[in-house]
PDB file of N, CA and C in Angstrom:
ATOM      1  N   UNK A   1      93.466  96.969 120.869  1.00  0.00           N
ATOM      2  CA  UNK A   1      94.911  96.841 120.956  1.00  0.00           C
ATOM      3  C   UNK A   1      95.495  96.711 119.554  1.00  0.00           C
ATOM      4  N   UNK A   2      96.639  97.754 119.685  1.00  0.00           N
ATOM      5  CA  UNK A   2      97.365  96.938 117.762  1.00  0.00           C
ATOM      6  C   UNK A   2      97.912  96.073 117.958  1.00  0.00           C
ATOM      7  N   UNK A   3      98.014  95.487 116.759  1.00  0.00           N
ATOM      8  CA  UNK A   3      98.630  94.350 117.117  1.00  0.00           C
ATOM      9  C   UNK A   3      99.784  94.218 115.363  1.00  0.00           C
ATOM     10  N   UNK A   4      99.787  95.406 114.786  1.00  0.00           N
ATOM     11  CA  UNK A   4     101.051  95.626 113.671  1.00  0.00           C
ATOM     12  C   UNK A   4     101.173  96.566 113.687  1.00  0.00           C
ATOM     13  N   UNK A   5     102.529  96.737 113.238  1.00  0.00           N
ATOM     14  CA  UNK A   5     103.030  97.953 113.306  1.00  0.00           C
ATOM     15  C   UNK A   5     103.276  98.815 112.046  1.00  0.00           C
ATOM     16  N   UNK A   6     103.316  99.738 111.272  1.00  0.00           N
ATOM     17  CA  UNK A   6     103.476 100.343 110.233  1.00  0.00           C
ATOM     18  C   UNK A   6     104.277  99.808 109.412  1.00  0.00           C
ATOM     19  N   UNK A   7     103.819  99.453 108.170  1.00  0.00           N
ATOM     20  CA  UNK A   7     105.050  99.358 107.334  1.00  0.00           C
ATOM     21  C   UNK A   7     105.512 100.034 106.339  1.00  0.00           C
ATOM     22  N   UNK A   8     106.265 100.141 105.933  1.00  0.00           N
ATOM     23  CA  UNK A   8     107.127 100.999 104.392  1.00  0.00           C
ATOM     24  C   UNK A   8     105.965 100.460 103.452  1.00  0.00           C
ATOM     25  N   UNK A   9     105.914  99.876 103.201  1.00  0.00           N
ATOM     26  CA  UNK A   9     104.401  99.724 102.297  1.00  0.00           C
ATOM     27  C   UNK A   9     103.054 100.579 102.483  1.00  0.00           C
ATOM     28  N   UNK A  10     102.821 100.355 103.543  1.00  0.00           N
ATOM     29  CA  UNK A  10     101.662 101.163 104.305  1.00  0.00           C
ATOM     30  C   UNK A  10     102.374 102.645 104.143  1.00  0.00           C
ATOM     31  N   UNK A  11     103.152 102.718 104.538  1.00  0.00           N
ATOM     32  CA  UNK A  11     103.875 104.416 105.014  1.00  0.00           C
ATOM     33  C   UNK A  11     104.103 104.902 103.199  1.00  0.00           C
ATOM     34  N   UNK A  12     104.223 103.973 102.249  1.00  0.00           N
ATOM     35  CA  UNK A  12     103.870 104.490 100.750  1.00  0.00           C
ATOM     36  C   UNK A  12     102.426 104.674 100.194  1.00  0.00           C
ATOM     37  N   UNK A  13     101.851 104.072 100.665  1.00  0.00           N
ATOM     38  CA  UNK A  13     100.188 104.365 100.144  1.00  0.00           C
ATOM     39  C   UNK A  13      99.918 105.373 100.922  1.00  0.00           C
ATOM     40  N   UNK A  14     100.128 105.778 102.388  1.00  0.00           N
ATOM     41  CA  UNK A  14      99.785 107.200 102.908  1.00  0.00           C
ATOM     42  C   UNK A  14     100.436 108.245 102.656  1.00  0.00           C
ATOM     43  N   UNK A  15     101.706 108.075 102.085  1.00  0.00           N
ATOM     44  CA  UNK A  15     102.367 109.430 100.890  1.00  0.00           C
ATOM     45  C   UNK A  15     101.638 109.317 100.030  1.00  0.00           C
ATOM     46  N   UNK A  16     101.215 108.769  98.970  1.00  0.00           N
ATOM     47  CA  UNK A  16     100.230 109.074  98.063  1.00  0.00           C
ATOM     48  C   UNK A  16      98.802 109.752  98.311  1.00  0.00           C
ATOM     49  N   UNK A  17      98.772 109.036  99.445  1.00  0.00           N
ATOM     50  CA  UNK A  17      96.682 109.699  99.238  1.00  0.00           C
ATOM     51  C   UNK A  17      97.146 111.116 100.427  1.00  0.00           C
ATOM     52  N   UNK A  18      97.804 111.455 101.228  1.00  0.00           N
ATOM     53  CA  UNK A  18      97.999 112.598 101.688  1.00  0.00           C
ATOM     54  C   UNK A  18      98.750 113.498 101.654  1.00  0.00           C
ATOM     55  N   UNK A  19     100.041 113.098 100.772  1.00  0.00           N
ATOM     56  CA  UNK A  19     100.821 114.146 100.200  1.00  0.00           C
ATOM     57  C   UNK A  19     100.989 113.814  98.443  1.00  0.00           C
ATOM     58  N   UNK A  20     100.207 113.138  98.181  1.00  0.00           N
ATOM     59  CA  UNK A  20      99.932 113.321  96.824  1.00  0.00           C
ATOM     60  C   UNK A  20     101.643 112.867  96.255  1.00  0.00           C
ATOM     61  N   UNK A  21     102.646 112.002  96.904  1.00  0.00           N
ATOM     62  CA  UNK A  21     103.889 111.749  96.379  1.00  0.00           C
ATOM     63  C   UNK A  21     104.001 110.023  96.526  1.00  0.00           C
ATOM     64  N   UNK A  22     104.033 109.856  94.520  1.00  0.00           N
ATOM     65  CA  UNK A  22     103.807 108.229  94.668  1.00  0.00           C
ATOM     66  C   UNK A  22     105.412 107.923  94.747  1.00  0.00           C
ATOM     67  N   UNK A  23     105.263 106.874  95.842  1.00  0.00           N
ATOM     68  CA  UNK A  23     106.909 106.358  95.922  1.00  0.00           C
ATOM     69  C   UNK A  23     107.023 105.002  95.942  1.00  0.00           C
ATOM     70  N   UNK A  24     107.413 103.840  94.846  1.00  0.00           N
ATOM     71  CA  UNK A  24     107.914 102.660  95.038  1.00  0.00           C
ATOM     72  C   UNK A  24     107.780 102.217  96.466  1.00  0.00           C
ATOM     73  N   UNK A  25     107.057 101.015  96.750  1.00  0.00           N
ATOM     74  CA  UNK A  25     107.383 100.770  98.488  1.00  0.00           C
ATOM     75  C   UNK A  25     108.969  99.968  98.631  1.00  0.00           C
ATOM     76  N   UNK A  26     108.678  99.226  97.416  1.00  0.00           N
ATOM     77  CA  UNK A  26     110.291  98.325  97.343  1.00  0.00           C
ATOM     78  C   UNK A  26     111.317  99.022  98.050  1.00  0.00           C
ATOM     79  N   UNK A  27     110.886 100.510  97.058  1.00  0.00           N
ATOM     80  CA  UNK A  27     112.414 101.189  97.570  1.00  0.00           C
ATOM     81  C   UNK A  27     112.618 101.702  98.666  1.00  0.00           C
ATOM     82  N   UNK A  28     111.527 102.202  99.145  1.00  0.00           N
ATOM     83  CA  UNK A  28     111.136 102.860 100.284  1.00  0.00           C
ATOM     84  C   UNK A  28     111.796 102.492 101.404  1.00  0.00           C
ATOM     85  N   UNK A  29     111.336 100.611 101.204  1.00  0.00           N
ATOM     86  CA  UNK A  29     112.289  99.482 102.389  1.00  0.00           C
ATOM     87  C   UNK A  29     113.425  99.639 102.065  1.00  0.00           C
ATOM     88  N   UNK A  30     113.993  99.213 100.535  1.00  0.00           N
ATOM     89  CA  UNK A  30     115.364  98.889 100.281  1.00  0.00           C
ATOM     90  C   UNK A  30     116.305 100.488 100.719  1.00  0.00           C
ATOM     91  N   UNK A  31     115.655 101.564 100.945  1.00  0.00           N
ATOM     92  CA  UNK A  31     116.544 103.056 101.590  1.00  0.00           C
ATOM     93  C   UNK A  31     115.550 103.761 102.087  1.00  0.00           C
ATOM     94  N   UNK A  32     115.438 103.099 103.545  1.00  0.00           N
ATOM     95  CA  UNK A  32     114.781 103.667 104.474  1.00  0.00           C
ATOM     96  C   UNK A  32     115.344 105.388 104.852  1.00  0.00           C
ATOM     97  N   UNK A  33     116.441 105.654 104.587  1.00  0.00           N
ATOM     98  CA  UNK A  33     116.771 106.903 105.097  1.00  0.00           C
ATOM     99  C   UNK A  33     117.175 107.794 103.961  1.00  0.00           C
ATOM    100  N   UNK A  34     116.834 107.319 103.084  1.00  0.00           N
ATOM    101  CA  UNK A  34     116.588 108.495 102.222  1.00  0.00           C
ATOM    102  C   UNK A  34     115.594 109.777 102.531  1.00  0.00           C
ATOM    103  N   UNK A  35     115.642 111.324 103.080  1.00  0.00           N
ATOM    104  CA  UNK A  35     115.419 112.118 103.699  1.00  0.00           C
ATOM    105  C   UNK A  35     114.149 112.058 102.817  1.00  0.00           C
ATOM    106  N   UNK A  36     113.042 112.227 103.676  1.00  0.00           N
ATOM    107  CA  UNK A  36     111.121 112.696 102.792  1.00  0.00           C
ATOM    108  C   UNK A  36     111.658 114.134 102.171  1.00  0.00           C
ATOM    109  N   UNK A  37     112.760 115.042 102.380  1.00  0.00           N
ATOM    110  CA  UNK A  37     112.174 115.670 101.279  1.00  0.00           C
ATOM    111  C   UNK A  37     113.449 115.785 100.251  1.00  0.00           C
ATOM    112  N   UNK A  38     114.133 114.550 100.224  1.00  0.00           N
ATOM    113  CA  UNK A  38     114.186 113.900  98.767  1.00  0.00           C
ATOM    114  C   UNK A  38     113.167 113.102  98.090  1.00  0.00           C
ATOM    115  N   UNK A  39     112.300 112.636  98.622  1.00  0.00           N
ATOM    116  CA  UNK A  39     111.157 111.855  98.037  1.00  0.00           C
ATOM    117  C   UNK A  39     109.876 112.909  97.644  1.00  0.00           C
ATOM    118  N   UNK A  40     109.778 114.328  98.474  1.00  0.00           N
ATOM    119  CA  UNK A  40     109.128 115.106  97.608  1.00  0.00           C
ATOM    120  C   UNK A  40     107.927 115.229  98.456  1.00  0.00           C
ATOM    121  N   UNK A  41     108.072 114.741  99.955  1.00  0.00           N
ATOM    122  CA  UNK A  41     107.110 114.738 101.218  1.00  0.00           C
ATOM    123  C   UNK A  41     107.746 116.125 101.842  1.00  0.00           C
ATOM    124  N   UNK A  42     107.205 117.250 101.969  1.00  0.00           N
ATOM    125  CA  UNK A  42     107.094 118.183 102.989  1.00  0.00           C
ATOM    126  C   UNK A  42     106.700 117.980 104.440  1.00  0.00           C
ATOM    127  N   UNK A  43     106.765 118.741 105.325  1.00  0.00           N
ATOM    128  CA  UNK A  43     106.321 119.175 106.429  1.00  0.00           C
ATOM    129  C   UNK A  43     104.776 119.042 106.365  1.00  0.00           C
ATOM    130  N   UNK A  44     104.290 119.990 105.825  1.00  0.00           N
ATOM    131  CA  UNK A  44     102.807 119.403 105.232  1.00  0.00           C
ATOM    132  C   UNK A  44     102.580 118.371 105.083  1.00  0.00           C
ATOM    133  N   UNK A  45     102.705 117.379 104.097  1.00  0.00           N
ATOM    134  CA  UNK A  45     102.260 116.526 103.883  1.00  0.00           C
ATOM    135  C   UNK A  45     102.745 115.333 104.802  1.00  0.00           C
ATOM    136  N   UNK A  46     103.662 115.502 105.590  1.00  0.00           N
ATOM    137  CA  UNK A  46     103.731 114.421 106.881  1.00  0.00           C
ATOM    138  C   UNK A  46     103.278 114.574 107.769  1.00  0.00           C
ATOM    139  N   UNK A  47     102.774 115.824 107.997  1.00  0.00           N
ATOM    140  CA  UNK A  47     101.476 116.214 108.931  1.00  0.00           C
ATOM    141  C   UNK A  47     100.133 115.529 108.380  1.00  0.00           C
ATOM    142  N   UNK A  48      99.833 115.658 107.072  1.00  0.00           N
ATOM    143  CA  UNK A  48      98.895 115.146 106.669  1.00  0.00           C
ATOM    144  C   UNK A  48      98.483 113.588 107.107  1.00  0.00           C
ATOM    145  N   UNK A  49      99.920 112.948 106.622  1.00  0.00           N
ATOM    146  CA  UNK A  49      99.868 111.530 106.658  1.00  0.00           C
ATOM    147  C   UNK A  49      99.856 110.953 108.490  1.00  0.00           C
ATOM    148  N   UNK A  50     100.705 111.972 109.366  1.00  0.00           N
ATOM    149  CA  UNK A  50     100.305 111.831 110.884  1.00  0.00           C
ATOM    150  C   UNK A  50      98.746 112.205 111.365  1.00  0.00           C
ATOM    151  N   UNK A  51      97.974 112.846 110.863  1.00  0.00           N
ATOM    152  CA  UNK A  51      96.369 112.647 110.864  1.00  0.00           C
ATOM    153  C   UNK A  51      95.815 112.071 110.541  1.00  0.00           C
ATOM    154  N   UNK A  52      96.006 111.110 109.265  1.00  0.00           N
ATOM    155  CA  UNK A  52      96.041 110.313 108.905  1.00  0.00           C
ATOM    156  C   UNK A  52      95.912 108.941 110.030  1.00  0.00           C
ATOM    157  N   UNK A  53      97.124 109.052 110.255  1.00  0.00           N
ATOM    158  CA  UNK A  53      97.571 107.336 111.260  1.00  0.00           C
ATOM    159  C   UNK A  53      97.040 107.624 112.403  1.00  0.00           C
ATOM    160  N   UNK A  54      96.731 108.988 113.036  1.00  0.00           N
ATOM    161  CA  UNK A  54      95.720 108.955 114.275  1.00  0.00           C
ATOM    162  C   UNK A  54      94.284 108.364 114.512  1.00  0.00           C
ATOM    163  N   UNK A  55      93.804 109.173 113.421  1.00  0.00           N
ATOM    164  CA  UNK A  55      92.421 108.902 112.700  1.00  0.00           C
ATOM    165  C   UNK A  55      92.140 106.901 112.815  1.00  0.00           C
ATOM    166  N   UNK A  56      93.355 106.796 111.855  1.00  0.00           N
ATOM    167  CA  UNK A  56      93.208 104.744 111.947  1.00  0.00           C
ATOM    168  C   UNK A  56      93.010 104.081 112.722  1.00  0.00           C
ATOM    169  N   UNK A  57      94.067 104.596 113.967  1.00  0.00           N
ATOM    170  CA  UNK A  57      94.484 104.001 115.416  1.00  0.00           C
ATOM    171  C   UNK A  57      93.652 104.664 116.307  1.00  0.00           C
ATOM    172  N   UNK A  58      93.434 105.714 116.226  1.00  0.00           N
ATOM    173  CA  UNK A  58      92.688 106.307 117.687  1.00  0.00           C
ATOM    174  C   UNK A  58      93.697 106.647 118.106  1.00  0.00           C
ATOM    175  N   UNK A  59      94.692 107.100 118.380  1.00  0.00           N
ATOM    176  CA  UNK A  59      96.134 107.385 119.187  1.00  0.00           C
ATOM    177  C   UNK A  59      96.984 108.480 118.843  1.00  0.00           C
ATOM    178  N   UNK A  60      97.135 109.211 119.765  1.00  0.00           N
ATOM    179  CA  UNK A  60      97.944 110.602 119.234  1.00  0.00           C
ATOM    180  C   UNK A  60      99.115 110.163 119.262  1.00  0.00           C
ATOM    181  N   UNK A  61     100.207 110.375 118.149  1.00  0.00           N
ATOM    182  CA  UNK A  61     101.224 110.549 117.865  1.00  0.00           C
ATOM    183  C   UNK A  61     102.132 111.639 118.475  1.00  0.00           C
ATOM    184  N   UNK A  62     103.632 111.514 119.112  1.00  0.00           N
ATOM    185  CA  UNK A  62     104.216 111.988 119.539  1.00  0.00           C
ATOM    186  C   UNK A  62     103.921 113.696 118.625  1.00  0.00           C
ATOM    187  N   UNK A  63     104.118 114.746 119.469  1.00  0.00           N
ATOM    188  CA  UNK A  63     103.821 116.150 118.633  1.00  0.00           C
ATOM    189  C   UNK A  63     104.896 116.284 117.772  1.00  0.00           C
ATOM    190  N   UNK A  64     106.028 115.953 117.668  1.00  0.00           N
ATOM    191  CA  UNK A  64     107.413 115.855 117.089  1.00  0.00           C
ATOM    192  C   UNK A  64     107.393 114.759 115.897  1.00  0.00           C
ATOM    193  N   UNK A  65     106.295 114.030 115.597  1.00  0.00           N
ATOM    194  CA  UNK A  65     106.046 113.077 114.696  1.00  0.00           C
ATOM    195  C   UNK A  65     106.754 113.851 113.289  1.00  0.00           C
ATOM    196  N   UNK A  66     105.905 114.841 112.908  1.00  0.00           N
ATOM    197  CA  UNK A  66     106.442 115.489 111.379  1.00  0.00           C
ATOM    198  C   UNK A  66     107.525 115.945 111.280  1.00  0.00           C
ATOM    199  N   UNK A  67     108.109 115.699 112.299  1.00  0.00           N
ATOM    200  CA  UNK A  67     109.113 116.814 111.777  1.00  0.00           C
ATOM    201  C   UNK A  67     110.768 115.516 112.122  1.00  0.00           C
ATOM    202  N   UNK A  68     109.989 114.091 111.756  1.00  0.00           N
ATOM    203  CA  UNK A  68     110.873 113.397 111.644  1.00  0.00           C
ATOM    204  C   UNK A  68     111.483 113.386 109.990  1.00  0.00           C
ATOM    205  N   UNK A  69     112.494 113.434 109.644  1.00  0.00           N
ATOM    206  CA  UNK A  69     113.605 113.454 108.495  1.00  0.00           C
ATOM    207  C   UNK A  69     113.595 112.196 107.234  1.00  0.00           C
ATOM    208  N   UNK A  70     113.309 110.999 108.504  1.00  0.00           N
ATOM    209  CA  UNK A  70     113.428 110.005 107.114  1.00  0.00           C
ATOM    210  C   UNK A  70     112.330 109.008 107.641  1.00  0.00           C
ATOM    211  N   UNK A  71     112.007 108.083 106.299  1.00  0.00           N
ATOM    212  CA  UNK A  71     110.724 107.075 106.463  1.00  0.00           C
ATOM    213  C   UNK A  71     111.463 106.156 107.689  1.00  0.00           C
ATOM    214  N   UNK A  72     112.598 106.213 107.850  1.00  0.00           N
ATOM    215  CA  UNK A  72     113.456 104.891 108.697  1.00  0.00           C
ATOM    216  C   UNK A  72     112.749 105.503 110.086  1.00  0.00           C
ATOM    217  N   UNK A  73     113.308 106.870 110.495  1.00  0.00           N
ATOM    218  CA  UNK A  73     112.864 107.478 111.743  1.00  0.00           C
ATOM    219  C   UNK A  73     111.515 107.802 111.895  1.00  0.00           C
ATOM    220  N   UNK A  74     110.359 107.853 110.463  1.00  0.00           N
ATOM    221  CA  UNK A  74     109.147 108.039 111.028  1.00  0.00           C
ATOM    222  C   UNK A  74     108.218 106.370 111.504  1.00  0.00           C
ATOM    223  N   UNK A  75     108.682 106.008 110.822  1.00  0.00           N
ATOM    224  CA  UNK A  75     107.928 104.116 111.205  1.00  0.00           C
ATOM    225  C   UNK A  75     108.648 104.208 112.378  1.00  0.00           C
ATOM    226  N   UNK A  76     109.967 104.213 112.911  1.00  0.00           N
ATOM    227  CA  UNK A  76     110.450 103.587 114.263  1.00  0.00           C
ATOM    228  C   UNK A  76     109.567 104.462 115.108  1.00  0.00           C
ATOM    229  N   UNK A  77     109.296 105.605 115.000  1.00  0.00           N
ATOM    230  CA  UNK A  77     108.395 106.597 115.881  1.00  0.00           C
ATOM    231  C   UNK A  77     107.281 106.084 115.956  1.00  0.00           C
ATOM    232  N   UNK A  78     106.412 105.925 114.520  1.00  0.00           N
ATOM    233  CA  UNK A  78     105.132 105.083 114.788  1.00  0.00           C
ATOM    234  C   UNK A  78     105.020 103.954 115.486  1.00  0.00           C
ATOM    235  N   UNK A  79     105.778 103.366 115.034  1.00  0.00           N
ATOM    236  CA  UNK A  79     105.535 101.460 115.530  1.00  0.00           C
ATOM    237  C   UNK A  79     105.772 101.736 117.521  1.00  0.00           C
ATOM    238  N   UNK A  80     106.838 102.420 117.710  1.00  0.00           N
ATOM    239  CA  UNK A  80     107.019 102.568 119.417  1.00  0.00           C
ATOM    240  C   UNK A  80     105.786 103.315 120.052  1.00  0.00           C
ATOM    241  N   UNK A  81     105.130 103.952 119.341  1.00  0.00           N
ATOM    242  CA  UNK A  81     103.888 104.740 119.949  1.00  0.00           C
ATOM    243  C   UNK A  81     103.043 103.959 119.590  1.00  0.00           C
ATOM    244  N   UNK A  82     102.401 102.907 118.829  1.00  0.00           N
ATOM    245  CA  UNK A  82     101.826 101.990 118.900  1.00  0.00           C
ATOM    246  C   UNK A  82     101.922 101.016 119.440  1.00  0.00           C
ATOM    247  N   UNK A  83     102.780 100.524 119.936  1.00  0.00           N
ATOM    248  CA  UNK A  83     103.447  99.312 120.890  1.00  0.00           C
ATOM    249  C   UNK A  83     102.858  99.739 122.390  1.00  0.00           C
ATOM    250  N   UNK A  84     103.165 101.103 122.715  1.00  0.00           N
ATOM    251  CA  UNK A  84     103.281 101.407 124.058  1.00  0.00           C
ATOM    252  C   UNK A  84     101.682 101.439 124.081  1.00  0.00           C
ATOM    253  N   UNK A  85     100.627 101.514 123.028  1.00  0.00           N
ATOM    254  CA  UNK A  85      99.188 101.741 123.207  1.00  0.00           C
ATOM    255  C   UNK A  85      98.808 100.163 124.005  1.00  0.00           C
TER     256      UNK A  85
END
């Protein structure tokens, strides 16, 4: 069972090691909706980082996961599909 849910911290160390884009976590929290590809995260590489968080959890992620817009809307996606596990 999980028992935490993703954080902007966490969701910055998996932009780095799977899309290769280092981003402040501070800020990450402090402007959650700043769009990933102002931060320099593609389609790709949030695919990357959603194989990623499967792999961890054991748990498939909604198929619509990557092609969420901002770190605000991809954690609320994660954390509710982890909750419901």
């Amino acid at each position: 069972m999980i028992t935490t849910g993703l954080t902007f911290g966490e969701l910055a160390a998996l932009m780095k090691q799977s899309a290769g884009v280092t981003v402040d976590p501070a800020q990450l929290e402090k402007d959650p909706e700043t769009p990933f590809s102002g931060l320099g995260v593609d389609s790709l590489g949030l695919l990357g980082i959603v194989g990623e968080l499967e792999n961890r959890h054991g748990v498939a992620l909604p198929t619509d996961a990557e092609r969420c817009k901002t770190p605000a809307e991809f954690v609320a996606l994660v954390n509710n599909t982890l909750a419901g596990v």
